[in-house]
N, C-alpha and C. Protein backbone atom coordinates (compact mmCIF):
# COMPACT_ATOMS: atom_id res chain seq x y z
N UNK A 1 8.08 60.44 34.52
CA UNK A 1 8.76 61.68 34.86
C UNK A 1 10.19 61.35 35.22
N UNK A 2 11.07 62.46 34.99
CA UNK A 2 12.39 61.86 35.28
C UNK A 2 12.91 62.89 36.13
N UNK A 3 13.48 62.33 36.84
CA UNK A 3 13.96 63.14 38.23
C UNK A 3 15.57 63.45 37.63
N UNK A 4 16.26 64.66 37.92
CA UNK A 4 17.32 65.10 37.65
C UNK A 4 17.87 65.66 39.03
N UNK A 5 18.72 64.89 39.98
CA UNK A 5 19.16 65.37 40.80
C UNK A 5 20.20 66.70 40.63
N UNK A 6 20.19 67.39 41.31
CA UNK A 6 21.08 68.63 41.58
C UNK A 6 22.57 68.40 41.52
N UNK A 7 23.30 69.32 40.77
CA UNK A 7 24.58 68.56 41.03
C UNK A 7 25.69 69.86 41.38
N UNK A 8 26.53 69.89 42.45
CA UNK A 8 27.21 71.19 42.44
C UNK A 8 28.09 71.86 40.89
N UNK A 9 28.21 73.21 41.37
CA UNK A 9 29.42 73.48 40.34
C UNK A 9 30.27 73.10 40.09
N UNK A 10 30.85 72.54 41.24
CA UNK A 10 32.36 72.20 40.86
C UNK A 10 32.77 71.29 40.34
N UNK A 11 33.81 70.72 39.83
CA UNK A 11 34.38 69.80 39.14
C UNK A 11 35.00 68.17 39.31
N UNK A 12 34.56 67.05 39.02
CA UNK A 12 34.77 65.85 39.47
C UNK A 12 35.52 65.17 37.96
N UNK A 13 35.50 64.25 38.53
CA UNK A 13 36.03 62.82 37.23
C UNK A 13 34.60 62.59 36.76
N UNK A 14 34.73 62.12 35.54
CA UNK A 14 33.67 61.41 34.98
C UNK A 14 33.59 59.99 35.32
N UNK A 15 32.55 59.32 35.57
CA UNK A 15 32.44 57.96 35.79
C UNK A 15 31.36 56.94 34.98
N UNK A 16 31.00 55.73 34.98
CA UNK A 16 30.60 54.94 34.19
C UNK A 16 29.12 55.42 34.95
N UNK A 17 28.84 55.53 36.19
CA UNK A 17 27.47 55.39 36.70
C UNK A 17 27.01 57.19 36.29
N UNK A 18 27.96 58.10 36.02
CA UNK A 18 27.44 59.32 35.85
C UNK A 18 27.43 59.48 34.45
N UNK A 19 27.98 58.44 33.40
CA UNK A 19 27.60 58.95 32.18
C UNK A 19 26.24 58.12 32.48
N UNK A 20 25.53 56.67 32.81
CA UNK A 20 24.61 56.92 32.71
C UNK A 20 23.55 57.19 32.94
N UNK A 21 23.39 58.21 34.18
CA UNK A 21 22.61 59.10 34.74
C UNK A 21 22.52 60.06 33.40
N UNK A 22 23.66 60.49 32.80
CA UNK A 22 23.53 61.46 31.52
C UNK A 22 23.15 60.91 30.42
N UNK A 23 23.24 59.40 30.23
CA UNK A 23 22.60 58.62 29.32
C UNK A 23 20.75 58.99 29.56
N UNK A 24 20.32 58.67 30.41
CA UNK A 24 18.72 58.67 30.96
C UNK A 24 18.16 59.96 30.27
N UNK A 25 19.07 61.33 31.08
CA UNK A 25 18.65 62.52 30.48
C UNK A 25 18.37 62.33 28.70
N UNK A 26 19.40 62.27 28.37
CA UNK A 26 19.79 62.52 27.16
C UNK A 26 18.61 61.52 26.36
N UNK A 27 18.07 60.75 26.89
CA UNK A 27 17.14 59.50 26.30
C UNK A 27 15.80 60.59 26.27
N UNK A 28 15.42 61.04 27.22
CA UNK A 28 14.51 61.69 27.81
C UNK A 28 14.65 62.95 27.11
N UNK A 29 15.31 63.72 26.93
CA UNK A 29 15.66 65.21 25.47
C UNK A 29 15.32 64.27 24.62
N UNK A 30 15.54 63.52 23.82
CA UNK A 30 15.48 63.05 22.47
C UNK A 30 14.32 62.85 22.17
N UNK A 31 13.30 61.90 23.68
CA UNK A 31 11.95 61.49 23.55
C UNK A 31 11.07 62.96 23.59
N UNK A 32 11.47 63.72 23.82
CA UNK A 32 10.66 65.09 24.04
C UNK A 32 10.52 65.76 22.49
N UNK A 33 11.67 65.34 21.82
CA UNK A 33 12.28 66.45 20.73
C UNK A 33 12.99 67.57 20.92
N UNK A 34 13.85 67.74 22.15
CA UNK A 34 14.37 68.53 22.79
C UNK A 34 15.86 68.38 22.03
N UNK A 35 16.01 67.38 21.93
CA UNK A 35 17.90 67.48 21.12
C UNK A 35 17.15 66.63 19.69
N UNK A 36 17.82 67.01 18.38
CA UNK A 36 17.56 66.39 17.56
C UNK A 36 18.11 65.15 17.11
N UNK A 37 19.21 64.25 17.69
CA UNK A 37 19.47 62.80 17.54
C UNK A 37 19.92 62.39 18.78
N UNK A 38 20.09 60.92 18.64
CA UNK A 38 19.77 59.95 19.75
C UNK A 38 21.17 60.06 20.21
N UNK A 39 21.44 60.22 21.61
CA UNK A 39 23.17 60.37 21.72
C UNK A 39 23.07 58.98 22.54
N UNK A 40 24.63 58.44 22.59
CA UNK A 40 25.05 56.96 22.88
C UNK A 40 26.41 57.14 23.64
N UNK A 41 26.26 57.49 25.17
CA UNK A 41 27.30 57.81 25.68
C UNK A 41 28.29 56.90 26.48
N UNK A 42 27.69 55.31 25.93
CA UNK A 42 28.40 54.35 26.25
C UNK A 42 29.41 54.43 25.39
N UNK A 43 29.39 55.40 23.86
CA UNK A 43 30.55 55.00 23.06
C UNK A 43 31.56 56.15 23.14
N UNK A 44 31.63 56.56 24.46
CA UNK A 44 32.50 57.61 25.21
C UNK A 44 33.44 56.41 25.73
N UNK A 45 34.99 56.86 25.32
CA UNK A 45 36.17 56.25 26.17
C UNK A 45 36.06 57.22 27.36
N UNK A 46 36.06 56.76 28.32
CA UNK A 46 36.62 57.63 29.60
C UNK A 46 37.98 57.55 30.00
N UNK A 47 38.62 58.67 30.09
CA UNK A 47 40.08 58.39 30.72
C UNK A 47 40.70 58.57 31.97
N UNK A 48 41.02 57.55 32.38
CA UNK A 48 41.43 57.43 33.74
C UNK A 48 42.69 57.73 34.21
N UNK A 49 43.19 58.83 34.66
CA UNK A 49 44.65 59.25 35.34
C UNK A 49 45.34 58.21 35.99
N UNK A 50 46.46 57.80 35.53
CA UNK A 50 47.02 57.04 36.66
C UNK A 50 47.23 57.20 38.04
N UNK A 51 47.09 56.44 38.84
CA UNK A 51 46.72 56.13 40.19
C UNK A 51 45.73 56.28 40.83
N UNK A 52 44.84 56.47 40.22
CA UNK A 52 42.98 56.60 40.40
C UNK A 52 42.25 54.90 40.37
């Protein structure tokens, strides 16, 4: 079973540990047949604002 913590509305940065919390999901849709291909969100550039 996969646990999906709650996450507010509002708006943050993206980070390496929250794409893969969204990696897990996304593993977990695919194994269901819930999304129809395998997504790979390590091959996401993330961009980082300077001075962050």
């Amino acid at each position: 079973m996969l646990g999906i913590s709650t996450k507010s509305a509002g708006g943050s940065a993206v980070t390496a540990p929250g794409l893969s919390e969204q990696q897990r999901i996304a593993d977990a849709f695919f194994a269901e047949g819930l999304i129809p291909v395998k997504l790979d969100t390590g091959a996401l550039n993330i961009w980082i604002p300077k001075g962050c």
